[in-house]
C-alpha atoms as a PDB file:
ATOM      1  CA  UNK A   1      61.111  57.529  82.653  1.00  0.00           C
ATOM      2  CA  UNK A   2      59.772  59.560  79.624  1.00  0.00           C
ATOM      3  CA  UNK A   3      61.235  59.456  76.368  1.00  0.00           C
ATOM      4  CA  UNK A   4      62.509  62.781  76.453  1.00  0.00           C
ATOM      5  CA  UNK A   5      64.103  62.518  79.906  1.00  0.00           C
ATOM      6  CA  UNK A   6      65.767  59.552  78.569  1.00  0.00           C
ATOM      7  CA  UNK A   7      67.065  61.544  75.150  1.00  0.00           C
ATOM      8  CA  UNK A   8      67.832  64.453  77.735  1.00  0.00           C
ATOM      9  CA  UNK A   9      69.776  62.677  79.821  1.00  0.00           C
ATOM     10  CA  UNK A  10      72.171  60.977  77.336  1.00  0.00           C
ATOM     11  CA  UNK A  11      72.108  64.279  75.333  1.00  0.00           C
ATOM     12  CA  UNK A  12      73.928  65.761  78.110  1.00  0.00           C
ATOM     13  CA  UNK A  13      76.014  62.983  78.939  1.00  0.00           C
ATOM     14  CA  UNK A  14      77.351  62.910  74.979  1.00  0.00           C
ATOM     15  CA  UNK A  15      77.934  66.680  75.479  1.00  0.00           C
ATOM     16  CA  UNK A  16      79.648  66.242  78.233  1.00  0.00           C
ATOM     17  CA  UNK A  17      81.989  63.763  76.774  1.00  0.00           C
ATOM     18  CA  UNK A  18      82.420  65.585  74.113  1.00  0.00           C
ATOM     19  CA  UNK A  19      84.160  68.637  75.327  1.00  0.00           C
ATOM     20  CA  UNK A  20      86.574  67.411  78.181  1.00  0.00           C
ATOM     21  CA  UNK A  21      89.373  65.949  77.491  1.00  0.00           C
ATOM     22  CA  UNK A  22      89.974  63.168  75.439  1.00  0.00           C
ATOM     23  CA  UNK A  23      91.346  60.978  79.097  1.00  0.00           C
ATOM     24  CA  UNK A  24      93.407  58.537  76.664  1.00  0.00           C
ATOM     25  CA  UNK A  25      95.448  61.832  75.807  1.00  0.00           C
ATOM     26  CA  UNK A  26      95.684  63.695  78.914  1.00  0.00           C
ATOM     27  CA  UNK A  27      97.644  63.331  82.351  1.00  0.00           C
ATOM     28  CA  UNK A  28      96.572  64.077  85.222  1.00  0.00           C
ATOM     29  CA  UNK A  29      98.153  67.413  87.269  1.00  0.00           C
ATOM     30  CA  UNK A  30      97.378  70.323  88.963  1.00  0.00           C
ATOM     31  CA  UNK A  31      98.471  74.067  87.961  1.00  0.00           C
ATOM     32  CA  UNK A  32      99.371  75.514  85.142  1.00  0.00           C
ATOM     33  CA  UNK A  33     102.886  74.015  84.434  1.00  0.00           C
ATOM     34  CA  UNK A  34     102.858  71.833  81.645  1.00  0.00           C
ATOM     35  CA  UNK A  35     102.507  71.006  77.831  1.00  0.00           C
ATOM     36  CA  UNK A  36      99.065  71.843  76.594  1.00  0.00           C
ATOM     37  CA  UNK A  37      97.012  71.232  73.206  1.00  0.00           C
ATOM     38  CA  UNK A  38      94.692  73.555  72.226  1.00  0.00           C
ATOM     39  CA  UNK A  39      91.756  71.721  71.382  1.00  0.00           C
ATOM     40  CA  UNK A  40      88.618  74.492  70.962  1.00  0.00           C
ATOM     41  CA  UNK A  41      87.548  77.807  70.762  1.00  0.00           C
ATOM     42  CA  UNK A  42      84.723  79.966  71.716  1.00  0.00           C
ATOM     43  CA  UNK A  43      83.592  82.809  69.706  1.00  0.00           C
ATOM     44  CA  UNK A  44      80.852  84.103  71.301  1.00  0.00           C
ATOM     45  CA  UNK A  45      78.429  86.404  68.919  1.00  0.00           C
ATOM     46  CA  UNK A  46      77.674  88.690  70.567  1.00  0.00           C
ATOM     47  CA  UNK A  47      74.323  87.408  72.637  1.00  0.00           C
ATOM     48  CA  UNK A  48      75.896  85.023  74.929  1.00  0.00           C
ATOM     49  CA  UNK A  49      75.191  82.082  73.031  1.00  0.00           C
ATOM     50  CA  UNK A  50      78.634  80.851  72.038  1.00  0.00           C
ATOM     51  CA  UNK A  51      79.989  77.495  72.794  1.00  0.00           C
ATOM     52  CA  UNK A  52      83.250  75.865  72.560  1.00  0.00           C
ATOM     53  CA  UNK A  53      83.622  74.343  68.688  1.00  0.00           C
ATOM     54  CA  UNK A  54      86.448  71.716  68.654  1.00  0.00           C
ATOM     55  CA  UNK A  55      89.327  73.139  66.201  1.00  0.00           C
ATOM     56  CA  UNK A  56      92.153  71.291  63.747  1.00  0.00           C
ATOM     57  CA  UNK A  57      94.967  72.710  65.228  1.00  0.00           C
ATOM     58  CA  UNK A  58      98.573  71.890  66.289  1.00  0.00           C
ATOM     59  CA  UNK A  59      99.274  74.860  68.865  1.00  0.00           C
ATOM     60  CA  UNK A  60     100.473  73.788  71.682  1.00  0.00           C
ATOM     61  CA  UNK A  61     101.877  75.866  74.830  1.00  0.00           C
ATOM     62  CA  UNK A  62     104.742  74.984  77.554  1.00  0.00           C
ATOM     63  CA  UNK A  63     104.148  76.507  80.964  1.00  0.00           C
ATOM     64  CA  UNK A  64     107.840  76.292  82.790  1.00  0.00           C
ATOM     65  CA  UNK A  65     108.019  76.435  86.250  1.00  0.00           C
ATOM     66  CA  UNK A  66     110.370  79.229  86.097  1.00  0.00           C
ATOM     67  CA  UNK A  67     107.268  81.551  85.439  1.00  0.00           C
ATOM     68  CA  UNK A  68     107.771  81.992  81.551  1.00  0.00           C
ATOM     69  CA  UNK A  69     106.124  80.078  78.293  1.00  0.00           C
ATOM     70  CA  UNK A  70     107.066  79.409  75.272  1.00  0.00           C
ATOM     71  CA  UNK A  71     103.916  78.443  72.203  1.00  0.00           C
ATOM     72  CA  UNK A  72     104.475  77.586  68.507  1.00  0.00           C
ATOM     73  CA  UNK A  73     101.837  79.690  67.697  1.00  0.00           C
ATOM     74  CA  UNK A  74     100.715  83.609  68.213  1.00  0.00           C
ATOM     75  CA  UNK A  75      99.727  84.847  71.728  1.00  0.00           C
ATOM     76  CA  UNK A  76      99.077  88.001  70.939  1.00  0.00           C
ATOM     77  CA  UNK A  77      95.617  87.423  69.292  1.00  0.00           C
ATOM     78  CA  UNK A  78      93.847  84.400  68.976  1.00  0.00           C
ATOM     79  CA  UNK A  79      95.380  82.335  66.505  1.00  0.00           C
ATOM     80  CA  UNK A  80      94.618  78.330  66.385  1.00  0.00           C
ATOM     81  CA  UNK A  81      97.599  77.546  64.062  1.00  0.00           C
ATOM     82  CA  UNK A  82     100.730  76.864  64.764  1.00  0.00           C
ATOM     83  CA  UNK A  83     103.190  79.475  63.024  1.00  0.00           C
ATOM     84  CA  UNK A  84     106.014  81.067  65.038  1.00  0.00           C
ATOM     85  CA  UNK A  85     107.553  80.725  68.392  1.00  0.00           C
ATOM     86  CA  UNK A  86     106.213  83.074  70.751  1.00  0.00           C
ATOM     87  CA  UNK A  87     107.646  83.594  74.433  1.00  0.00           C
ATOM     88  CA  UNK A  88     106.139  85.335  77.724  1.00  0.00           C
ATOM     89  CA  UNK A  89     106.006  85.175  81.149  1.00  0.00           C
ATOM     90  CA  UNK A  90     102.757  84.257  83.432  1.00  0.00           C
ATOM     91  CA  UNK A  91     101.584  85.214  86.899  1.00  0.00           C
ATOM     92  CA  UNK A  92     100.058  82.417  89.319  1.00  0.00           C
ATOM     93  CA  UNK A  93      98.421  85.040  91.435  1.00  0.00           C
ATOM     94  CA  UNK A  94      96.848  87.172  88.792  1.00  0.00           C
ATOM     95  CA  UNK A  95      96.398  83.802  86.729  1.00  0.00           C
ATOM     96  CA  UNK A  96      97.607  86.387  83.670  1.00  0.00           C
ATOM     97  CA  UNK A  97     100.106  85.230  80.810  1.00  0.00           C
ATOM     98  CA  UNK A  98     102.059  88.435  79.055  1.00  0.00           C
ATOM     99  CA  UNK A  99     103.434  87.882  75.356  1.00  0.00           C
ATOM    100  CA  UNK A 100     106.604  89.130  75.389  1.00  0.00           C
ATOM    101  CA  UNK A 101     106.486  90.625  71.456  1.00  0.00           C
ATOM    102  CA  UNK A 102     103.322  92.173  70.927  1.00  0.00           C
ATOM    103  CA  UNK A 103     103.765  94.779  67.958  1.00  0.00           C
ATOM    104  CA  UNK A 104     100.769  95.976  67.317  1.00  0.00           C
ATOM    105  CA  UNK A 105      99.349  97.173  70.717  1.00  0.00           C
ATOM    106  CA  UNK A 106     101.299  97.696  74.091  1.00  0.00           C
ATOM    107  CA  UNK A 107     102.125  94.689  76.010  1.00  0.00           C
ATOM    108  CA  UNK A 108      98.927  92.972  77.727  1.00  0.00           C
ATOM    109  CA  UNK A 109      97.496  90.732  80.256  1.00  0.00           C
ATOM    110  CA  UNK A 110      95.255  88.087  79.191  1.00  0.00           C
ATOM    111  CA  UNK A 111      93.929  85.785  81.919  1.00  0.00           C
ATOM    112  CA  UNK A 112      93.713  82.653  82.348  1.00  0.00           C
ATOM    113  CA  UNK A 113      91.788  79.320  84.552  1.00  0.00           C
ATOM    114  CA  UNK A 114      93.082  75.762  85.038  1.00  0.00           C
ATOM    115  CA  UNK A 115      90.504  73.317  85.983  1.00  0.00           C
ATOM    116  CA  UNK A 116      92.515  69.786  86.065  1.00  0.00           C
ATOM    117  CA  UNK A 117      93.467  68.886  82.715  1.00  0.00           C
ATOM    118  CA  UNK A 118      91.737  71.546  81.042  1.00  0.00           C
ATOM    119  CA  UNK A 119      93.265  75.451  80.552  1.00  0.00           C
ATOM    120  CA  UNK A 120      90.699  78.707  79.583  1.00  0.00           C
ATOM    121  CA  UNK A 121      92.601  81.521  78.195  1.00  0.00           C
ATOM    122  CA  UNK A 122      90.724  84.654  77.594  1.00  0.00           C
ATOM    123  CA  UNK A 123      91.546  87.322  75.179  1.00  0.00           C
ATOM    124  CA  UNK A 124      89.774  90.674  74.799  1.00  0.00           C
ATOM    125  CA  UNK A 125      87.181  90.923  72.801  1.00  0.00           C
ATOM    126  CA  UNK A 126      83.559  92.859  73.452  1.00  0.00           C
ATOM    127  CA  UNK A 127      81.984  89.061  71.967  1.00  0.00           C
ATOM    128  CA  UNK A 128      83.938  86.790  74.554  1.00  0.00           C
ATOM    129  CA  UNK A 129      87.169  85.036  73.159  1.00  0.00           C
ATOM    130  CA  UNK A 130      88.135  81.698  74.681  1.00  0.00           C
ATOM    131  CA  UNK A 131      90.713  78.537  73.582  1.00  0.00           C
ATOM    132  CA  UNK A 132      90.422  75.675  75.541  1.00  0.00           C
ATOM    133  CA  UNK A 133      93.937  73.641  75.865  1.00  0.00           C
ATOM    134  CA  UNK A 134      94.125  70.000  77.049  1.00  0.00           C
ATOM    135  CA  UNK A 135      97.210  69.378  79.685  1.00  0.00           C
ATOM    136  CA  UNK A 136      99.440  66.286  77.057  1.00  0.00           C
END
């Protein structure tokens, strides 16, 4: 093997390590139910060249089964901090989460994707908007 095969392959393998989920932290499930962490964002700038940056954060979300959430944090727009309580309802067949108490525009959709331990949530933007959550 070349040297830059070699470099290439553990490269990517580092990479990939580095944005999943940290497995010591993390259970195993399926669906969106569950506590999650947020853990990074994507911002893109405008070209398609974003990538998920890990954030300091303590948001974390609560998917009940009952079809409603509940996040210490805002849901409206994407916010990484923790600062108020913020309630809303999600859809398993539109794979869409609804804030309940958006004030400054009328009450939205954002979707969503689960992919094991790991939850997308997309927010409008013309860039791209992402935050990644890991399932604790």
């Amino acid at each position: 093997m070349t040297m830059k095969l070699k470099t290439f392959i553990l490269a990517s393998g580092l990479l990939l390590l580095s944005s999943s989920c940290n497995k010591q932290a993390c259970t195993s499930s399926t669906g969106i139910v569950g506590e999650w962490e947020l853990i990074e964002e994507l911002i893109d700038p405008g070209d398609g060249s974003g990538t998920f940056q890990p954030v300091s954060s303590n948001k974390e979300i609560k998917f009940c089964d009952d079809g409603t959430f509940e996040a210490n944090g805002e849901m409206c727009m994407m916010e990484n901090q923790a600062s108020s309580t913020q309630e809303g309802t999600y859809d398993v067949t539109t794979n869409t989460f609804s804030p309940n108490s958006c004030m400054i525009m009328a009450p939205m959709s954002y979707s969503y994707s689960v992919n094991g331990d790991v939850l997308i949530l997309t927010y409008p933007c013309i860039e791209g908007c992402q935050q990644k959550y890991c399932r604790i």
